[in-house]
Protein backbone atom coordinates (compact mmCIF):
# COMPACT_ATOMS: atom_id res chain seq x y z
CA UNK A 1 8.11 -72.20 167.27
CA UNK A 2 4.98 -73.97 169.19
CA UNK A 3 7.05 -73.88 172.51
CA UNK A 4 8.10 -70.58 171.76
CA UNK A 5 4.69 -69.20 171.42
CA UNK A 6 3.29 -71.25 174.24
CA UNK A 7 5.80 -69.75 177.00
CA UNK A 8 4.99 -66.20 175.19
CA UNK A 9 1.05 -66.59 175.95
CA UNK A 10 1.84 -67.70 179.64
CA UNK A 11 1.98 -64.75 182.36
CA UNK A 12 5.89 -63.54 183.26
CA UNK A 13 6.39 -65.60 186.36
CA UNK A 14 4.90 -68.62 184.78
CA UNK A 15 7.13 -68.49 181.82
CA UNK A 16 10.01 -67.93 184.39
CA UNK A 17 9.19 -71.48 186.43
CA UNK A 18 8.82 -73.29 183.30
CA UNK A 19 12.17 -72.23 181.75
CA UNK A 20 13.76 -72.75 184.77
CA UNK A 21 12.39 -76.44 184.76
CA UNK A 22 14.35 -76.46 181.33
CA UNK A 23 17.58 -75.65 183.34
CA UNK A 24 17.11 -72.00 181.57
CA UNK A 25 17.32 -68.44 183.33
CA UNK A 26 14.89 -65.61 181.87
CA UNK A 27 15.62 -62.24 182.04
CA UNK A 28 13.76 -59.04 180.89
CA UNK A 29 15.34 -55.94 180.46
CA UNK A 30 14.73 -52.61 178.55
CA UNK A 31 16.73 -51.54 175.76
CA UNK A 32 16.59 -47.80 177.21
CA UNK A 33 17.30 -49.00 180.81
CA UNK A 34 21.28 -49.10 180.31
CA UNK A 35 21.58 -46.08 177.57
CA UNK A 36 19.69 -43.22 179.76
CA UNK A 37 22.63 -42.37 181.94
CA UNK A 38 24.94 -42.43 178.96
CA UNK A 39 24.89 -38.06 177.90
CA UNK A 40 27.82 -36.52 176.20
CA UNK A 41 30.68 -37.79 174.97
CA UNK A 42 31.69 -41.47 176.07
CA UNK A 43 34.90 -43.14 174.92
CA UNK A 44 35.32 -47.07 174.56
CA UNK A 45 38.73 -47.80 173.53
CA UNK A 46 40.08 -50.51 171.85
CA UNK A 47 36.72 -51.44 171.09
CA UNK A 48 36.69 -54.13 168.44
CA UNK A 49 33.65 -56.09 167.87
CA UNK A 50 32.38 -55.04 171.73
CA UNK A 51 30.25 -51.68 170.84
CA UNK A 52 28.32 -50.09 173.45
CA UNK A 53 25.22 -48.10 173.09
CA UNK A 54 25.89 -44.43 174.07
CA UNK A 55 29.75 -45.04 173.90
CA UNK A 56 31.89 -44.19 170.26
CA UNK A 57 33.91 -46.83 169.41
CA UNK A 58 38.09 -46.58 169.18
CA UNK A 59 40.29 -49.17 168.47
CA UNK A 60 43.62 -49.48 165.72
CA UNK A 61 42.23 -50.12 162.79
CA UNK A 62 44.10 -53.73 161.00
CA UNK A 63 43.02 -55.76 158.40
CA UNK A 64 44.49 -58.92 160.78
CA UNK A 65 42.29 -57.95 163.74
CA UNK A 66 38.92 -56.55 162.15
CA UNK A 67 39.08 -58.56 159.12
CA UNK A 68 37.97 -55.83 156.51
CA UNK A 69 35.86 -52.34 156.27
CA UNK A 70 32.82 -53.65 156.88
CA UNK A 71 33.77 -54.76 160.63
CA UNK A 72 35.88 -51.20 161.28
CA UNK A 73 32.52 -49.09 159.96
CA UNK A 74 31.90 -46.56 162.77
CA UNK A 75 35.20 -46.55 164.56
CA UNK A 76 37.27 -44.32 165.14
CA UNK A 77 40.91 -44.92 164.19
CA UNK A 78 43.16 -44.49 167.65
CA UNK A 79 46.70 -46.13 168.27
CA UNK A 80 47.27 -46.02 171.91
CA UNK A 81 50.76 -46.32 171.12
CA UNK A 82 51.47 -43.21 169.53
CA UNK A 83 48.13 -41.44 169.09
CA UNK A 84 46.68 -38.28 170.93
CA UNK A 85 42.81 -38.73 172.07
CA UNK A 86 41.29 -36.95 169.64
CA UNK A 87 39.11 -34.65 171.73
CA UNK A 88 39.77 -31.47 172.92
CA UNK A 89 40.47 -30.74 176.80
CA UNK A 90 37.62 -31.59 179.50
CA UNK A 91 34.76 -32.48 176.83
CA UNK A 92 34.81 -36.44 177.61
CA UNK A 93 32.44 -37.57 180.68
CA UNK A 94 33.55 -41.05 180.85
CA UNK A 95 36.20 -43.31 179.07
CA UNK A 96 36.20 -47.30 179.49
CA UNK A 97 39.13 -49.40 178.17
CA UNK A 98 38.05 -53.36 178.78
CA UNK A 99 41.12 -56.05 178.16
CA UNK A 100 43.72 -53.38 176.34
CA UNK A 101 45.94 -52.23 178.71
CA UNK A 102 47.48 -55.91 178.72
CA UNK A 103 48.33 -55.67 175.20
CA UNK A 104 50.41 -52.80 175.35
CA UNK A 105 54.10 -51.71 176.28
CA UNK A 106 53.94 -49.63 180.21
CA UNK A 107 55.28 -46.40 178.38
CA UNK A 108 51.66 -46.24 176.37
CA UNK A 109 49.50 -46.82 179.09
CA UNK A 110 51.11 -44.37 181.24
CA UNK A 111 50.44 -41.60 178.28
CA UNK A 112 46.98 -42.82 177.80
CA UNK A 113 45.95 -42.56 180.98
CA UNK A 114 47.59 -38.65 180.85
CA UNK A 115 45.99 -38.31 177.78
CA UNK A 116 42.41 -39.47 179.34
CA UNK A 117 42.82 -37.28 182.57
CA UNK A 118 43.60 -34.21 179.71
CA UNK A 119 39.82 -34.85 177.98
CA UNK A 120 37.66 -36.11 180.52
CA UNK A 121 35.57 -33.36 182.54
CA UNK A 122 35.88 -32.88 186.14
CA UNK A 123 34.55 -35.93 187.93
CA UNK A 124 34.92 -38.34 184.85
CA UNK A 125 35.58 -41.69 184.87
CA UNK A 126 37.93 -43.78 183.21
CA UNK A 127 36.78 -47.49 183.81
CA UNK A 128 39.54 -50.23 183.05
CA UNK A 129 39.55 -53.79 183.39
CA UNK A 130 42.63 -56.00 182.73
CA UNK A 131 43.77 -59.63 183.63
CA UNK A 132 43.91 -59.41 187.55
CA UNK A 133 47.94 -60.36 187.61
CA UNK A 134 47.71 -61.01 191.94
CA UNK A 135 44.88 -62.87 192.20
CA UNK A 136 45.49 -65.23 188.62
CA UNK A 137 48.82 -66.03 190.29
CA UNK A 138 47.13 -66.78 193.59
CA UNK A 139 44.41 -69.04 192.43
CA UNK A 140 47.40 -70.57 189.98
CA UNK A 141 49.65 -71.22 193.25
CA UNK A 142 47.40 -74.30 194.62
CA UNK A 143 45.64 -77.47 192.50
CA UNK A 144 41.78 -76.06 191.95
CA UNK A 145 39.46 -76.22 189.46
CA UNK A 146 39.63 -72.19 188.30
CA UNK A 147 41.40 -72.37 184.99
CA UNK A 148 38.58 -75.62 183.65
CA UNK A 149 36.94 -72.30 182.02
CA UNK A 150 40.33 -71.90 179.78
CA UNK A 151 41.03 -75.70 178.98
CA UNK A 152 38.55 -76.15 176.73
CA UNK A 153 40.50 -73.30 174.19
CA UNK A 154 43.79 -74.67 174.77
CA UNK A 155 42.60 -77.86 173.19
CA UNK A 156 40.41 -76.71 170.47
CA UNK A 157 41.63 -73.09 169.10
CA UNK A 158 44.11 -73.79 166.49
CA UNK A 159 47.08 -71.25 168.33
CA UNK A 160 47.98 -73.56 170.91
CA UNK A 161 49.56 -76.96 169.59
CA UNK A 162 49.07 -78.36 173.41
CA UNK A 163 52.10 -80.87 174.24
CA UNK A 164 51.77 -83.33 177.30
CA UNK A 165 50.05 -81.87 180.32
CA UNK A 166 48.89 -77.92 180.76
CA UNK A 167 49.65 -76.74 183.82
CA UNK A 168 48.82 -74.29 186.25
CA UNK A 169 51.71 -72.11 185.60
CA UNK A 170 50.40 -72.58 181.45
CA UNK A 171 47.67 -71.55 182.35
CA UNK A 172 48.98 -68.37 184.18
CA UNK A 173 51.93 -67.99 181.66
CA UNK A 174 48.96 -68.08 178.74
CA UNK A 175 46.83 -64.78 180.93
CA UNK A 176 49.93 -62.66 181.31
CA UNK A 177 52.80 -63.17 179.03
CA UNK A 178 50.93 -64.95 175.90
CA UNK A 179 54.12 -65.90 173.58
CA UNK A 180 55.96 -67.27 176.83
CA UNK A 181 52.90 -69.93 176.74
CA UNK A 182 54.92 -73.19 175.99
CA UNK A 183 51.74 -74.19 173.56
CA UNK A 184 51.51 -71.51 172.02
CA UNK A 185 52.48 -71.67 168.36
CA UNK A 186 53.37 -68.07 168.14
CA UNK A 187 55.41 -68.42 171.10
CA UNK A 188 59.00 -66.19 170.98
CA UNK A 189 62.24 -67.83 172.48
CA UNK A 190 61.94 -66.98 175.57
CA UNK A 191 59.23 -69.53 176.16
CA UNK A 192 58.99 -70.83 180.15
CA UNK A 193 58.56 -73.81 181.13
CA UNK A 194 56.03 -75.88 183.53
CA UNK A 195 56.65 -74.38 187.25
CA UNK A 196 55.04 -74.24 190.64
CA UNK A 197 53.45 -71.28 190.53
CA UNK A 198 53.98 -70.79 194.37
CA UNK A 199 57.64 -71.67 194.12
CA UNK A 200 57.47 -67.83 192.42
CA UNK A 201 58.07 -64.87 193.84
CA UNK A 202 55.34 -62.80 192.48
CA UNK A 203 57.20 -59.48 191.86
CA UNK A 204 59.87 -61.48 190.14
CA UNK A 205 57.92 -63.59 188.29
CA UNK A 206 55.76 -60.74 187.04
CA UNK A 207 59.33 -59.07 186.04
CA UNK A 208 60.34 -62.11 184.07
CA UNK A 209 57.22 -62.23 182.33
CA UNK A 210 57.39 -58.28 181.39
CA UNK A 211 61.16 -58.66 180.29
CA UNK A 212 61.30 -58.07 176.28
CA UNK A 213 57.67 -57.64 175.86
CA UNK A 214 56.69 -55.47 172.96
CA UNK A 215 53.43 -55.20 170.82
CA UNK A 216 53.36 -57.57 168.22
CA UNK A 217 51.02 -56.09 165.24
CA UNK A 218 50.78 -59.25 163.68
CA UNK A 219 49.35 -60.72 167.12
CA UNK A 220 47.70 -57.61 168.73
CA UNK A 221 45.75 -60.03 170.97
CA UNK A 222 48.92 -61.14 172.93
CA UNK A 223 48.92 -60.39 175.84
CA UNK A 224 52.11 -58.79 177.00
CA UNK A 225 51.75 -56.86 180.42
CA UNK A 226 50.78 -58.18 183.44
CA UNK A 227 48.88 -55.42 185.98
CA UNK A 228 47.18 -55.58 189.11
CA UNK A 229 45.71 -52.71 191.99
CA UNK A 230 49.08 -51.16 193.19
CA UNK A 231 50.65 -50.68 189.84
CA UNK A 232 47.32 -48.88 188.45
CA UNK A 233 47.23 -46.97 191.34
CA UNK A 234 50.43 -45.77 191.16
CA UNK A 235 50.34 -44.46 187.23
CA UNK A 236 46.74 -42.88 187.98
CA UNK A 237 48.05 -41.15 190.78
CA UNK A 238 50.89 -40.23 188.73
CA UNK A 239 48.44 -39.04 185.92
CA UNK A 240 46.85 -36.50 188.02
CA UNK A 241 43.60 -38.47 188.78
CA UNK A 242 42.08 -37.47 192.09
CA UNK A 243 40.77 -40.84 193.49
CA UNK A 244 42.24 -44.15 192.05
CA UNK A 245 39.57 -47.02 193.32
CA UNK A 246 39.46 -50.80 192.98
CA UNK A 247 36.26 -51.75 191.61
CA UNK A 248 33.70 -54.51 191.10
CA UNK A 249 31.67 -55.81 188.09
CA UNK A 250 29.25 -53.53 186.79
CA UNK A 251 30.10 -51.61 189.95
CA UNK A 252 31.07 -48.24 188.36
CA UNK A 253 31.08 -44.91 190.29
CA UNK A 254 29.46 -43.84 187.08
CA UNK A 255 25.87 -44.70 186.45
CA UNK A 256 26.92 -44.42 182.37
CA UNK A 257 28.96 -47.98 183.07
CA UNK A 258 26.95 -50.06 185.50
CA UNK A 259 24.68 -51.39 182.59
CA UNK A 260 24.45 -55.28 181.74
CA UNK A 261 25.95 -54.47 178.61
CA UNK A 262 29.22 -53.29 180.58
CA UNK A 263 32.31 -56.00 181.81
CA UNK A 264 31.37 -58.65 179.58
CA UNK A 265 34.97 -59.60 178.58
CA UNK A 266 35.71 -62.56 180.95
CA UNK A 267 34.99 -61.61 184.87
CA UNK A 268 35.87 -64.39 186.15
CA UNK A 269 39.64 -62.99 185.73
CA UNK A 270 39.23 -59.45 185.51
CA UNK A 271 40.36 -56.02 187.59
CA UNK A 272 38.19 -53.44 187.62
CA UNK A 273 40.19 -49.57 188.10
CA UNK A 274 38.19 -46.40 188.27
CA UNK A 275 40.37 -43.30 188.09
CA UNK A 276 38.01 -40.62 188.85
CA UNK A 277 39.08 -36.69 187.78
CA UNK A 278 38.52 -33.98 190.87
């Protein structure tokens, strides 16, 4: 607590050189900065434990996945897979869906995203990120050191039973088709085995890793659909969305998602969609 106090009694940019001595970053933000864009009625879907201010929380509600009442207090039961929004017509302003669309069957997204064109307003935003299918497959094509980020869980979290080496195509297999991993110890029979990624045709090995897919309730975190820019484009088009935009972090057309407390669900391998409503 000494340390603590000292850095609090030394001037901003003081406190900043000293903590960066430490090997520490300092950063001061306000609370109200990243909430006063966020009016009306904002949707975050499939929620779980990520709640943002300004946004109402929807997820499907399990005891596996939220672990009891206490954890689902203040959110709003929604099954993407057979639920309605349940909003009436043009009353939403924006809707952001971070790491769901990749646990769901094609069918469901497709209806969600007609369902989120029905209740936004004109010119609202539905924000999605997702696993980035193209370029995870591209930076798993080559030996780098991208996936060191991911090792450490293969080795440590008690679903993967890891056996001889993890490669790339592990790695990739783990992002897009989860019970396909060979290490994982949920894995289905269709398991694949260690490949050179860039061997692969992506179309067909993005095919493969679709093929007999389905939502496992037991495992909602599996992922189970791969996506990437030209098939989101083509479902929001199909939706009736007006533009259908590639985005960056934090980089929302909407001022309501470009807070710090936005895209916090692993970057370094995400896609960012906007599907903006004319």
């Amino acid at each position: 607590m000494g340390i603590i106090t000292a850095l609090l009694s030394l001037p901003y940019r003081a406190t900043q050189r000293v903590l960066g001595a430490m090997g520490y970053d300092l950063v001061v933000r306000s609370r109200t900065s990243q909430t006063r864009f966020r009016e009306g009625l904002n949707l975050n879907i499939g929620a779980g434990h990520y709640h943002i201010p300004g946004f109402v929380s929807l997820d499907y509600i399990s005891d596996y996945y939220h672990g009891g009442a206490t954890s689902t207090a203040g959110i709003v039961h929604y099954d993407i897979r057979s639920d309605a929004l349940p909003y009436d017509d043009e009353t939403v302003s924006n809707v952001y869906a971070s790491h769901v669309i990749e646990h769901v069957e094609s069918e469901h997204v497709e209806r969600f995203l007609v369902e989120t064109h029905r209740v936004l307003k004109p010119g609202g935003v539905l924000r999605i990120a997702c696993p980035d299918a193209r370029f995870l497959y591209e930076v798993s094509s080559f030996e780098n050191d991208y996936w060191k980020w991911r090792r450490d869980q293969f080795e440590h979290d008690e679903r993967y039973e890891v056996q001889g080496d993890i490669t790339q195509s592990d790695f990739l297999t783990r992002e897009l088709a989860s019970v396909k991993m060979r290490h994982y110890r949920h894995a289905g029979d269709a398991v694949m085995p260690a490949f050179d990624v860039k061997e692969e045709d992506y179309a067909s090995l993005l095919e493969a890793y679709r093929s007999g897919q389905s939502f496992n309730p037991e495992q909602p975190g599996e992922h189970i659909n791969a996506w990437d820019m030209k098939r989101l484009h083509a479902i929001g088009v199909a939706a009736g969305f007006d533009h259908v935009i590639e985005s960056k972090h934090r980089g929302s057309v909407s001022a309501a998602m470009q807070g710090p407390d936005m895209d916090q669900t692993q970057p370094q391998m995400s896609l960012y969609v906007e599907m903006i409503k004319g």
